[in-house]
Protein backbone atom coordinates (compact mmCIF):
# COMPACT_ATOMS: atom_id res chain seq x y z
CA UNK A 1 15.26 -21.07 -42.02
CA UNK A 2 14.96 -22.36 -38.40
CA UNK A 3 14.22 -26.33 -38.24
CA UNK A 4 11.06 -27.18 -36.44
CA UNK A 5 11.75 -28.82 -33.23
CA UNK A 6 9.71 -30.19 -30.72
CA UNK A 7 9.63 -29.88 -26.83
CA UNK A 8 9.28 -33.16 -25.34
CA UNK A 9 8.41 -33.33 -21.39
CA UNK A 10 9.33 -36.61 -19.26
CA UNK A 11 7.01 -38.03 -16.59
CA UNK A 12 3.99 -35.99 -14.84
CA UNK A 13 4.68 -32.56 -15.12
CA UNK A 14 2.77 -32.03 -11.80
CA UNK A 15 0.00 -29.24 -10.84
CA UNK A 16 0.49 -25.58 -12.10
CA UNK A 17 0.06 -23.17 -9.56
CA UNK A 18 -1.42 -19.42 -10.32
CA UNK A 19 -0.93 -16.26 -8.25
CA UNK A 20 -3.15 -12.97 -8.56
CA UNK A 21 -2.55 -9.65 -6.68
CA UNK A 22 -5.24 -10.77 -4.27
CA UNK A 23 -3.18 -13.54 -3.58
CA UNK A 24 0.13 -11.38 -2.60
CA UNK A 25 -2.03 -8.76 -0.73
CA UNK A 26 -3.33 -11.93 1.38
CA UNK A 27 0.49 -13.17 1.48
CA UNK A 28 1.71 -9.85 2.65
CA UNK A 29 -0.95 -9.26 5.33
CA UNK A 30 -0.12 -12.84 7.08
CA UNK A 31 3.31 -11.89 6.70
CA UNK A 32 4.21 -14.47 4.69
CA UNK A 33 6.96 -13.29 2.09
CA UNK A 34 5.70 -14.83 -1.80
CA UNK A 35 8.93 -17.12 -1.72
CA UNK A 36 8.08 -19.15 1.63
CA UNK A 37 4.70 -19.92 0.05
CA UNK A 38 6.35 -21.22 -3.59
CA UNK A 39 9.28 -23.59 -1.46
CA UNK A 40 5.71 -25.16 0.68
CA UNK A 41 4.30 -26.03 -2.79
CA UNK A 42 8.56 -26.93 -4.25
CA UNK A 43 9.67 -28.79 -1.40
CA UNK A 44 9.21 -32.35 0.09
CA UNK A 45 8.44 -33.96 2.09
CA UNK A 46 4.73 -32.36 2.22
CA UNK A 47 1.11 -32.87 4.16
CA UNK A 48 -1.62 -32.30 1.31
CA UNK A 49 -5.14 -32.15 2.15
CA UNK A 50 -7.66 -32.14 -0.96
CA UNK A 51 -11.24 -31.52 0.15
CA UNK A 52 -13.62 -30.83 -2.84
CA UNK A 53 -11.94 -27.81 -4.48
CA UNK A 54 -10.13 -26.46 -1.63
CA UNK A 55 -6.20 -28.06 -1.22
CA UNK A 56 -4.17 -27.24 1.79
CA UNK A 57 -0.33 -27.60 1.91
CA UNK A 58 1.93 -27.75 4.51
CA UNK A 59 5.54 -28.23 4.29
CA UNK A 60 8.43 -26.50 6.53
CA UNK A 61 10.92 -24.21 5.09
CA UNK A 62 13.88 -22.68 5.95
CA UNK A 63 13.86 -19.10 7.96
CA UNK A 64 17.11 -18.09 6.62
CA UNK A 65 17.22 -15.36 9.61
CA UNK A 66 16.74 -18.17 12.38
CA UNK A 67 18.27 -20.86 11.29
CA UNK A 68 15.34 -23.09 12.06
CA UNK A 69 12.24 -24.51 10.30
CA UNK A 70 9.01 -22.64 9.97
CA UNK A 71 5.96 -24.87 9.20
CA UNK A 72 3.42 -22.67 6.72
CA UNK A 73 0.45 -23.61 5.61
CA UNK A 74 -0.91 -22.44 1.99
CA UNK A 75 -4.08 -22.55 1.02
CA UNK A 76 -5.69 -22.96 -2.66
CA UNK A 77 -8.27 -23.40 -4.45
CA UNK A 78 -8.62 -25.85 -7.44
CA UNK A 79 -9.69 -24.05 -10.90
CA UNK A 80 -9.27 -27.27 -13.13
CA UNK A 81 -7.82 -30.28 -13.11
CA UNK A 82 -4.01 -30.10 -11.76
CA UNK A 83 -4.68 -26.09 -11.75
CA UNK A 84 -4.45 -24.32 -8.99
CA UNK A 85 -5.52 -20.48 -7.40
CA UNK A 86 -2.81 -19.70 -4.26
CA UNK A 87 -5.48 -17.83 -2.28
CA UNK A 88 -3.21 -17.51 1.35
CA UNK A 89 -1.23 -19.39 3.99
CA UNK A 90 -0.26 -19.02 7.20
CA UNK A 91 2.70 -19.82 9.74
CA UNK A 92 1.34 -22.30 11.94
CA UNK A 93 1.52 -22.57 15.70
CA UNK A 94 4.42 -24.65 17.85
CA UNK A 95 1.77 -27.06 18.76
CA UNK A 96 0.44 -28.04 14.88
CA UNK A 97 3.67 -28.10 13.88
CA UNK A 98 4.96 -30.71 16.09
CA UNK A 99 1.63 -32.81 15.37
CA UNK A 100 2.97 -32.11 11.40
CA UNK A 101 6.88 -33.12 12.12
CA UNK A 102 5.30 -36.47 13.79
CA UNK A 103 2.71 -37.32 11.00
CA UNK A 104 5.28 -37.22 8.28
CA UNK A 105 8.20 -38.92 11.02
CA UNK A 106 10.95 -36.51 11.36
CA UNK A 107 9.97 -36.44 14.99
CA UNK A 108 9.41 -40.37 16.02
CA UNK A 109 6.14 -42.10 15.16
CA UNK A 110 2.45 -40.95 15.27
């Protein structure tokens, strides 16, 4: 006989993010590989924007080709509370990025 057991989760177990095939066809047209969108939602530090349903994260992560940081963008859309859609993201340009790098301070103060 197996004993029961029981699972037992510490601290905020944090949003829950769902993909569809819609969402990798969108991925795959903005040339965004699946993995570069899951380390913007993994990594920190982050820039969230929450507007009604509609959250927008944007976080750089590592081009392991380059060497250097790419800043994405990924869009979702909120299905219940903590529950997310992915619906697409993009790269974003030299210019938003630096605004990004200087909001969160790893490039001097606002």
């Amino acid at each position: 006989m197996t004993p029961p057991f029981t699972v037992v989760y510490g601290g905020d177990m944090g949003p829950s993010y769902r993909w569809d095939e819609a969402t990798y066809d969108r991925l795959a047209r903005a040339g965004i590989p699946w993995q570069a969108a899951q380390a913007v939602l993994d990594t920190h530090p982050q820039i969230r924007q929450h507007i009604g349903s509609v959250l927008r994260i944007a976080a750089p992560v590592p081009d392991w080709v380059t060497g250097q940081d790419t800043w994405i963008v990924v869009a979702l859309i909120e299905e219940a509370a903590a529950e997310y859609l992915v619906v697409g993201a993009r790269a974003l340009a030299a210019q938003e990025a630096k605004d990004l790098r200087r909001l969160i301070g790893s490039e001097g103060t606002p």
